[in-house]
C-alpha atoms as a PDB file:
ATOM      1  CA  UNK A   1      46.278 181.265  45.600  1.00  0.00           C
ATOM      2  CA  UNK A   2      44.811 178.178  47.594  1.00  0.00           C
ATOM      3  CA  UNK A   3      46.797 175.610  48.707  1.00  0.00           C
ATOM      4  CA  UNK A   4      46.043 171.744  47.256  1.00  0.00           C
ATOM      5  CA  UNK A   5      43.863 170.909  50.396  1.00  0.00           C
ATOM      6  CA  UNK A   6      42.291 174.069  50.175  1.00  0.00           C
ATOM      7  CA  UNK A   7      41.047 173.189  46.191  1.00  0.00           C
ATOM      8  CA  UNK A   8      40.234 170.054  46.882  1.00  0.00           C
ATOM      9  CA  UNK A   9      38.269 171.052  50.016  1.00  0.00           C
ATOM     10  CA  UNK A  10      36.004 173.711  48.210  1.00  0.00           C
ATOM     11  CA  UNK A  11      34.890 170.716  45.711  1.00  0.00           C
ATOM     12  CA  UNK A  12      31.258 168.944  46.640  1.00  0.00           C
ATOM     13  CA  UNK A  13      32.961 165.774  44.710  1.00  0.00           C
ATOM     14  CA  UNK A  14      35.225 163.562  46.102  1.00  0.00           C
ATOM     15  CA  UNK A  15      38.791 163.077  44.960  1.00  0.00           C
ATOM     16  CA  UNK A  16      39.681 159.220  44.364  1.00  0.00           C
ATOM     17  CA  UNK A  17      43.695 158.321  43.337  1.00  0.00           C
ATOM     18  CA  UNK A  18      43.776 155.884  40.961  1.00  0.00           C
ATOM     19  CA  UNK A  19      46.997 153.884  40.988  1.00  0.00           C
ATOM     20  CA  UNK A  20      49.068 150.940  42.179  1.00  0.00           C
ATOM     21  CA  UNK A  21      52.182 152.169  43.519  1.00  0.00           C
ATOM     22  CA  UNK A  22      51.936 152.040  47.401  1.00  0.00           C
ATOM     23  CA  UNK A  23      54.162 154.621  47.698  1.00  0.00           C
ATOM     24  CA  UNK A  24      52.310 157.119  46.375  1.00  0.00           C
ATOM     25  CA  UNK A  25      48.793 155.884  48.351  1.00  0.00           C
ATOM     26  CA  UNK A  26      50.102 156.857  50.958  1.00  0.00           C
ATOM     27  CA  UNK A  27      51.760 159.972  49.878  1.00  0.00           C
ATOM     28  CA  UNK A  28      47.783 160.857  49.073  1.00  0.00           C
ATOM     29  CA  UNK A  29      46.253 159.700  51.972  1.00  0.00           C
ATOM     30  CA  UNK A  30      49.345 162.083  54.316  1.00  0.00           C
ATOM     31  CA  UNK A  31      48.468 164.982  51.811  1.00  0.00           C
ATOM     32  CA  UNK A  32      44.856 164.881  52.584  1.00  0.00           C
ATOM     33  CA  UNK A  33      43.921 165.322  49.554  1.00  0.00           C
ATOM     34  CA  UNK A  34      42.136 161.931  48.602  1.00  0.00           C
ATOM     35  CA  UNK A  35      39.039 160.483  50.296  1.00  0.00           C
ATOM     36  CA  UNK A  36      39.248 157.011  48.405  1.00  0.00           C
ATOM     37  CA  UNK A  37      41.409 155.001  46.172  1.00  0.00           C
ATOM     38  CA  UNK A  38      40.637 152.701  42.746  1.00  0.00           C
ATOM     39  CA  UNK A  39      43.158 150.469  41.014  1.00  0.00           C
ATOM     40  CA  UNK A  40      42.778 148.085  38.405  1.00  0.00           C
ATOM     41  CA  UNK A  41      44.581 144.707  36.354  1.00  0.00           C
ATOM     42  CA  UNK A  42      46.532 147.448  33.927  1.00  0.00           C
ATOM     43  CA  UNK A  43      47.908 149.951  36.007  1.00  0.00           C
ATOM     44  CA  UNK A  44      49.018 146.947  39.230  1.00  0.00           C
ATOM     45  CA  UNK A  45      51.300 145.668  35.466  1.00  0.00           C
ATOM     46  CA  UNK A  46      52.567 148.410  35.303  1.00  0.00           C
ATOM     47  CA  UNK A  47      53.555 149.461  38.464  1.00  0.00           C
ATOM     48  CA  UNK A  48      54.921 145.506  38.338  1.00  0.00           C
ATOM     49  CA  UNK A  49      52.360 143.860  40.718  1.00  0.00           C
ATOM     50  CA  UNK A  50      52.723 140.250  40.756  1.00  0.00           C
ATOM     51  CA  UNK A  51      50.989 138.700  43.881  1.00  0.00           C
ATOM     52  CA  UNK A  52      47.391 140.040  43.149  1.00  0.00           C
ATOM     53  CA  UNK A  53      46.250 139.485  47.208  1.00  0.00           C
ATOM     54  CA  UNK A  54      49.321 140.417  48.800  1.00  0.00           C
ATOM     55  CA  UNK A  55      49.425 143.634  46.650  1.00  0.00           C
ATOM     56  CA  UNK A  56      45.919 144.170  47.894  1.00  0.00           C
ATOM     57  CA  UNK A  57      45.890 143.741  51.762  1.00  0.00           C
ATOM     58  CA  UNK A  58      49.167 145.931  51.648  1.00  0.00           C
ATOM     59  CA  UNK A  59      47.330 148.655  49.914  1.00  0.00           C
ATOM     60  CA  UNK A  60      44.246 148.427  52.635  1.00  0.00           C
ATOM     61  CA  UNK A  61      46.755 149.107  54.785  1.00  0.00           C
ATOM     62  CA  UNK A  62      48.330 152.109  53.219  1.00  0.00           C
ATOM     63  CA  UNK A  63      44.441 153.767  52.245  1.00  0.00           C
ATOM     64  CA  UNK A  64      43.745 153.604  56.546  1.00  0.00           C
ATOM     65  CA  UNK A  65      39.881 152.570  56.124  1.00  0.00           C
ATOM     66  CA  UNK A  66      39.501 154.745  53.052  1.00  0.00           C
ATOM     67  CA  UNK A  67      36.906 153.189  50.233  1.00  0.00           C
ATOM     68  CA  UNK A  68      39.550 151.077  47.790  1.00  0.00           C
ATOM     69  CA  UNK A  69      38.421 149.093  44.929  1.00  0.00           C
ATOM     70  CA  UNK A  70      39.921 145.848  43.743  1.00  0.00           C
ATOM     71  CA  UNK A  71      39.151 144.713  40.070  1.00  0.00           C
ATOM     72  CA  UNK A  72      38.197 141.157  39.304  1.00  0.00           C
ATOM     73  CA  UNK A  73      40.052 139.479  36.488  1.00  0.00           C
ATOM     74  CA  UNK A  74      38.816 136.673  35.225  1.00  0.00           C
ATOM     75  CA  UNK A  75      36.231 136.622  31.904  1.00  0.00           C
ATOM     76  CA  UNK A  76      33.808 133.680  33.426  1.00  0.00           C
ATOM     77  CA  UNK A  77      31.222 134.954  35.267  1.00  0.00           C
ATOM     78  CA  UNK A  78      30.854 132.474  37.399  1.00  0.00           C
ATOM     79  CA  UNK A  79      34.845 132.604  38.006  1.00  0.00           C
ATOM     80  CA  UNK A  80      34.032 136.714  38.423  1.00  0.00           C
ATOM     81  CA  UNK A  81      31.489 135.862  40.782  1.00  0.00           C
ATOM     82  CA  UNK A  82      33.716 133.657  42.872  1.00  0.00           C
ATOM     83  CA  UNK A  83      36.624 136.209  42.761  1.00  0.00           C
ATOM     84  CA  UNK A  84      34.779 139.066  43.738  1.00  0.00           C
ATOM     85  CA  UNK A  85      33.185 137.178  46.950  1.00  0.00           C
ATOM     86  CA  UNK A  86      36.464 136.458  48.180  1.00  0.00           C
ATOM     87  CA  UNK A  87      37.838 140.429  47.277  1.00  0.00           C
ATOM     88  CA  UNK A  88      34.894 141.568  49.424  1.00  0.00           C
ATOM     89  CA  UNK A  89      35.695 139.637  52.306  1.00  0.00           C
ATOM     90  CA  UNK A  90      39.246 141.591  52.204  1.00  0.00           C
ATOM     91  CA  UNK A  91      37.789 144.422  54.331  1.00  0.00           C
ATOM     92  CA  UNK A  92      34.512 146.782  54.969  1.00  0.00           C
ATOM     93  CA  UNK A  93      35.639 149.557  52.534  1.00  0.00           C
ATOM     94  CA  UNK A  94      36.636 147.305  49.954  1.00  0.00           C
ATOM     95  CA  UNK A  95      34.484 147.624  46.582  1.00  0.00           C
ATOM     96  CA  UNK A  96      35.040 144.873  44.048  1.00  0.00           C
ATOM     97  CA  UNK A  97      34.971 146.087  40.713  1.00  0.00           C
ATOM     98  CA  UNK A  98      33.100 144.098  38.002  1.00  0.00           C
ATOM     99  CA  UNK A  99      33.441 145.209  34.182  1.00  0.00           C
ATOM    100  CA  UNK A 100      30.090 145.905  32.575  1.00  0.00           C
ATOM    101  CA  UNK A 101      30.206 143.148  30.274  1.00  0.00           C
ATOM    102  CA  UNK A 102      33.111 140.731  29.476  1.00  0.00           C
ATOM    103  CA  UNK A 103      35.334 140.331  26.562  1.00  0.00           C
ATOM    104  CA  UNK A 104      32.865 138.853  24.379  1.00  0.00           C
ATOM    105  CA  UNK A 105      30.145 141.978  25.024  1.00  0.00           C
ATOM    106  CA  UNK A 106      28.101 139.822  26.885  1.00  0.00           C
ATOM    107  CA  UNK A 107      26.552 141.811  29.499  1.00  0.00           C
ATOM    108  CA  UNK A 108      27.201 141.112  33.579  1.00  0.00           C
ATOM    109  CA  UNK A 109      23.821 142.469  34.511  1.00  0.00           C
ATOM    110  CA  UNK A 110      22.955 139.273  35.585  1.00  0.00           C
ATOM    111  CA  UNK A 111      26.011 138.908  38.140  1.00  0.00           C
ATOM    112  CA  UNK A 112      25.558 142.609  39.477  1.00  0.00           C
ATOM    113  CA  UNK A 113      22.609 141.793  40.436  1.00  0.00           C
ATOM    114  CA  UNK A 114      23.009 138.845  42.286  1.00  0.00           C
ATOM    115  CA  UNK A 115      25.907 140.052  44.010  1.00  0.00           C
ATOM    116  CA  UNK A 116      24.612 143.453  44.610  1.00  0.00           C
ATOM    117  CA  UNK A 117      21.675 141.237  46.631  1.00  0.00           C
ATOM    118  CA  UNK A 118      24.236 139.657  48.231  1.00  0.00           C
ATOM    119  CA  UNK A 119      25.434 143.115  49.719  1.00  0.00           C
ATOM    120  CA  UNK A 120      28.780 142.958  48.215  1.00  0.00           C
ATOM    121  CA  UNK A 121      29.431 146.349  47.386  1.00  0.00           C
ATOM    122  CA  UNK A 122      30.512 146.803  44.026  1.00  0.00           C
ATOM    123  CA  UNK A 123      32.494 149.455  41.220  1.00  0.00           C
ATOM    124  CA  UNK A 124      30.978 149.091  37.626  1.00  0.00           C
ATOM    125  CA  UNK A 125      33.344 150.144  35.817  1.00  0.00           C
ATOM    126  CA  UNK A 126      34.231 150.377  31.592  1.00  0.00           C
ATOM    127  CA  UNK A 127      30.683 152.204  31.221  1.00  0.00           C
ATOM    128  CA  UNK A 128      30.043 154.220  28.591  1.00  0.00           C
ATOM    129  CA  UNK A 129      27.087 154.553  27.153  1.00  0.00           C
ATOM    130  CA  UNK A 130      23.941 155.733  29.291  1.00  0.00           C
ATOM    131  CA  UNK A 131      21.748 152.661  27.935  1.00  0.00           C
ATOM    132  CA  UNK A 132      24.861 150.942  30.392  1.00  0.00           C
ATOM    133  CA  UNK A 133      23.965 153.073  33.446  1.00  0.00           C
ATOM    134  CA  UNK A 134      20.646 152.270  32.923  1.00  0.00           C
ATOM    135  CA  UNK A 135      20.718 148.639  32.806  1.00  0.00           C
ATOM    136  CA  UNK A 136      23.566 148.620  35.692  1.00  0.00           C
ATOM    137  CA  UNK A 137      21.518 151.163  38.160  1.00  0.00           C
ATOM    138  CA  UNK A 138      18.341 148.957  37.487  1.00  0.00           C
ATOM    139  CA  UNK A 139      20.256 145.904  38.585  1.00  0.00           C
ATOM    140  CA  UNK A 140      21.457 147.255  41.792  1.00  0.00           C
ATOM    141  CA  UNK A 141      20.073 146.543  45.412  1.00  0.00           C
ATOM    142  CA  UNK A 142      18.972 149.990  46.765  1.00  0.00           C
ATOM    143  CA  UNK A 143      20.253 149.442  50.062  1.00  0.00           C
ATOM    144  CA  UNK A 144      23.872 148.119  49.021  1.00  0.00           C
ATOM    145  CA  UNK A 145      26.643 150.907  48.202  1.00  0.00           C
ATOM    146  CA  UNK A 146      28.054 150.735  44.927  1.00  0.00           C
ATOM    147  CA  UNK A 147      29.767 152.920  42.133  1.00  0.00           C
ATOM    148  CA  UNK A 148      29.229 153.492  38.827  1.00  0.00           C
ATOM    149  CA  UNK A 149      31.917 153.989  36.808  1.00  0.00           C
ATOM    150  CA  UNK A 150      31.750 156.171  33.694  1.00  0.00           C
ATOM    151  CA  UNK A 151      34.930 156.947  31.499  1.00  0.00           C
ATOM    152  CA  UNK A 152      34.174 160.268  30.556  1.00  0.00           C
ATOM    153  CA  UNK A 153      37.804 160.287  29.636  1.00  0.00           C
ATOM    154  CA  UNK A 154      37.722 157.574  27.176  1.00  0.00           C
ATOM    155  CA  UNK A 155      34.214 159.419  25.583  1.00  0.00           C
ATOM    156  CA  UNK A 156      36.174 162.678  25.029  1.00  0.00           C
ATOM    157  CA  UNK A 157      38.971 160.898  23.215  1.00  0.00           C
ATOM    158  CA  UNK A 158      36.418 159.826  20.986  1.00  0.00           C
ATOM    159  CA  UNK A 159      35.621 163.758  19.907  1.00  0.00           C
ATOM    160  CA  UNK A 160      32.359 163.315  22.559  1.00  0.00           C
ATOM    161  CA  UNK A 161      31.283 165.595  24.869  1.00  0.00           C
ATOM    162  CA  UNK A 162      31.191 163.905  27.590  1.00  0.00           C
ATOM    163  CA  UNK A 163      29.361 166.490  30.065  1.00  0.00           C
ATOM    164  CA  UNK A 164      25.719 165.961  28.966  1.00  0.00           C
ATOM    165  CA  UNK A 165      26.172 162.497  28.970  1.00  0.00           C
ATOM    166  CA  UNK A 166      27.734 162.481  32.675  1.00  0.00           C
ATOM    167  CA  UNK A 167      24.466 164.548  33.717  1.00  0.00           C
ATOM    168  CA  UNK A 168      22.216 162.396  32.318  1.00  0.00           C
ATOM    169  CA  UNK A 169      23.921 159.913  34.310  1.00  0.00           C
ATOM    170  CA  UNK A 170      23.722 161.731  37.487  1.00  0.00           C
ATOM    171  CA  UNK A 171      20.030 161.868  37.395  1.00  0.00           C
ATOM    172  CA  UNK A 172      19.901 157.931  36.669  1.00  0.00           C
ATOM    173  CA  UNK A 173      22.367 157.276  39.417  1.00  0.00           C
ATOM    174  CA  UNK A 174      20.305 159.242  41.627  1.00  0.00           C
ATOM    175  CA  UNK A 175      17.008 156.796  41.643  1.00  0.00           C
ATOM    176  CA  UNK A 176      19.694 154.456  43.999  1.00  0.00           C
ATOM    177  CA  UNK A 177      20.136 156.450  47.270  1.00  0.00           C
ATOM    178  CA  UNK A 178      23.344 154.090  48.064  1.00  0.00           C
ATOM    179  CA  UNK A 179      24.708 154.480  44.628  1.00  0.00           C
ATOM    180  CA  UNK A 180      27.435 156.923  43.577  1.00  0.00           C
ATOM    181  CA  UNK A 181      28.203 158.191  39.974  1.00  0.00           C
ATOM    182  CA  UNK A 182      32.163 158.506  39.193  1.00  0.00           C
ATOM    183  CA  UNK A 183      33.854 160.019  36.468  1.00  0.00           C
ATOM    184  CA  UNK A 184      36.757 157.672  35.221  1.00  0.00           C
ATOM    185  CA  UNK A 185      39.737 158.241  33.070  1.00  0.00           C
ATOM    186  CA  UNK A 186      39.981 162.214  33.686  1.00  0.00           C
ATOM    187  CA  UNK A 187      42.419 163.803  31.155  1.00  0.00           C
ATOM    188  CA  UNK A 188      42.679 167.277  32.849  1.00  0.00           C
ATOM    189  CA  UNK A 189      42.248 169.315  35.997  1.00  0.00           C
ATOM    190  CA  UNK A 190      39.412 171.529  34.466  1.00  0.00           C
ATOM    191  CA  UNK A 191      37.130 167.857  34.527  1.00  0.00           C
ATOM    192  CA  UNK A 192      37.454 167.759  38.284  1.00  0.00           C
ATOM    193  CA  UNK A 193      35.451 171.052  38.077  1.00  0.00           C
ATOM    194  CA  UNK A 194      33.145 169.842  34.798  1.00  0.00           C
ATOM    195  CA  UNK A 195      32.513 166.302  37.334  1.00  0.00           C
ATOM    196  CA  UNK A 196      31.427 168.238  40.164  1.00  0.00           C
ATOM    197  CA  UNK A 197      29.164 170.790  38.493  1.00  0.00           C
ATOM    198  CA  UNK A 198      27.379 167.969  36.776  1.00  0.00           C
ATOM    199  CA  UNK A 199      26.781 166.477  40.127  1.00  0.00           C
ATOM    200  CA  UNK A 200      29.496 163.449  40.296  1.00  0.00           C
ATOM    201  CA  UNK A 201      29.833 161.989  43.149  1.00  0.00           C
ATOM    202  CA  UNK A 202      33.438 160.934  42.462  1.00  0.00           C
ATOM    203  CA  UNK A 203      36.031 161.561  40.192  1.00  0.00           C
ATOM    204  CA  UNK A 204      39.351 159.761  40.147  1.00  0.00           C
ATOM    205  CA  UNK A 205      42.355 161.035  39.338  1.00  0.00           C
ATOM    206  CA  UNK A 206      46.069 160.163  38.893  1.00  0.00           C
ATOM    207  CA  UNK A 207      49.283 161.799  40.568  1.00  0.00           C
ATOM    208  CA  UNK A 208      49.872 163.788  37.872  1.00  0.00           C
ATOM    209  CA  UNK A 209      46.577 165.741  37.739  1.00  0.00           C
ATOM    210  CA  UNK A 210      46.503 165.927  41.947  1.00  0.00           C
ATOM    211  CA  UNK A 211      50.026 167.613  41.527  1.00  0.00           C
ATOM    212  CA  UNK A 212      48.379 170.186  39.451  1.00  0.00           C
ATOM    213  CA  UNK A 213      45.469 171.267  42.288  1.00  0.00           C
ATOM    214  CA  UNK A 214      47.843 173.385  43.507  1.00  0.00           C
ATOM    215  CA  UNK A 215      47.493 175.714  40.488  1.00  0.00           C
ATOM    216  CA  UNK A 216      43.712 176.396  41.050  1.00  0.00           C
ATOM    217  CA  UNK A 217      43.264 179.970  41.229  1.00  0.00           C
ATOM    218  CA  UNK A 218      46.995 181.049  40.183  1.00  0.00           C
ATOM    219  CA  UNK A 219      46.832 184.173  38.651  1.00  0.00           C
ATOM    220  CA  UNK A 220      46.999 183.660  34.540  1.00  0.00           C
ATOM    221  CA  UNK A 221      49.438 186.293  33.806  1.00  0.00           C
ATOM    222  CA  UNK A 222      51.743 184.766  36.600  1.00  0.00           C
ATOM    223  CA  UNK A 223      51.601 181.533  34.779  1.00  0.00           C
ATOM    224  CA  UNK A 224      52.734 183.131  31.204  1.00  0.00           C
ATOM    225  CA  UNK A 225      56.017 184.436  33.106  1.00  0.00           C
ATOM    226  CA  UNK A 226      56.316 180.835  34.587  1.00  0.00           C
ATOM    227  CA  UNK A 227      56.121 179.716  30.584  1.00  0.00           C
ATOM    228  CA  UNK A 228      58.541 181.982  29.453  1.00  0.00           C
ATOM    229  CA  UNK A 229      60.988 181.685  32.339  1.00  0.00           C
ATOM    230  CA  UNK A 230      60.399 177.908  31.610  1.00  0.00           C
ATOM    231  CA  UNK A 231      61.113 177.791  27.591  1.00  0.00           C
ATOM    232  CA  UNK A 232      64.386 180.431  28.560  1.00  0.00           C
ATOM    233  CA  UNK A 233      66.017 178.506  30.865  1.00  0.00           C
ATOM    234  CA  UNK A 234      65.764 174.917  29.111  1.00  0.00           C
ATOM    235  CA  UNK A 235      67.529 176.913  25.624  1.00  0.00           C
ATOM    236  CA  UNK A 236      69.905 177.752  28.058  1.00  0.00           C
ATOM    237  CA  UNK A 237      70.143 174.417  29.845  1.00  0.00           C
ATOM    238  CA  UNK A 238      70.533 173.052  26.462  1.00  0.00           C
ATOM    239  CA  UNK A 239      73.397 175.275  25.529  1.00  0.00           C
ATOM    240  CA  UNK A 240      71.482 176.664  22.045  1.00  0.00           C
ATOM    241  CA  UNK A 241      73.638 178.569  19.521  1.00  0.00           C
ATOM    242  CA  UNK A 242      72.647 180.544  16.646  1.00  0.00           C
END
């Protein structure tokens, strides 16, 4: 059975965490695991973030150079625009994530691409329609990295396949030699595999579904006796009586 590194090594996509604990960047980033990082406004809550910048320049310490992208928060564009100048200025492998449109659906086309001119490297991100990758890949400057982020996740919740849709994306992403495609808000380890055979440039993932690399490859009758040493021992942990 391959080892996590190995896995992750045998992969054409790259393996982004996704998270706001510190702690466990770097965990990723010792494992070797990880080639880039993404956090946003609802998982920093969470993990009980209050200083947004201060959270920030700790974690571009903690990723060692690695691509990391900070979300912008406000619902102004012009306020967006001003925020995500000053994230960009945070460090050269900072990307500054911009929603695809704000609260009230209006679309930030208009502020990707003047900011993508600007060669501020930028994550699109809460795509998920391919009439959004369009309109986003259009905008972008072809010689300014960016990402765009699809929630493949979020489409298969909604009884979607998401897999033609993420190829159809792959092809559109493709017209922007700087630009990357990433799968967003994986819900197992089998999408790491679906992301890169679509062509993906990035997927990312949380600690939970890196822990479970280390099962690629385990032999499936191995795994039942895991599953029925598992369900034996917590009857007996749980003192059962019949």
């Amino acid at each position: 059975m391959p080892s996590t590194a190995m896995a992750s090594e045998s992969l054409r996509i790259s393996i982004y965490a996704d998270g706001a604990d510190v702690r466990d960047m770097i965990a990723a980033r010792d494992a070797g695991i990880v080639r880039g990082f993404t956090t946003n406004p609802t998982l920093m809550r969470k993990c009980g973030v209050s200083d947004y910048q201060s959270f920030a320049l700790e974690a571009l310490e903690a990723v060692s150079g690695m691509p990391i992208s900070f979300e912008v928060f406000a619902d102004d564009f012009d306020e967006m625009e001003r925020q995500a100048r000053l994230i960009s200025t945070w460090g050269d492998s900072v990307f500054v994530k911009i929603p695809v449109t704000n609260t009230a659906g209006e679309s930030a086309v208009p502020l990707i691409q003047r900011l993508s001119a600007a060669g501020v490297k930028l994550n699109i991100t809460a795509i998920l329609t391919l009439e959004q990758v369009l309109e986003v890949v259009n905008a972008l400057d072809p010689n300014t990295p960016a990402i765009v982020s699809v929630f493949a996740g979020r489409i298969a919740d909604t009884g979607r396949d998401p897999v033609p849709l993420m190829r159809d994306a792959a092809a559109i992403v493709s017209t922007k030699p700087k630009a990357q495609l990433l799968w967003a808000s994986p819900r197992e380890l089998l999408n790491i595999f679906q992301a890169d055979e679509v062509g993906c440039h990035i997927i990312t993932v949380t600690s939970d579904i890196l822990k479970k690399l280390a099962m690629v490859g385990k032999s499936l009758d191995e795994l039942s006796l895991d599953t029925v040493k598992m369900f034996y021992n917590d009857a007996a942990a749980a003192g059962f009586r019949l």
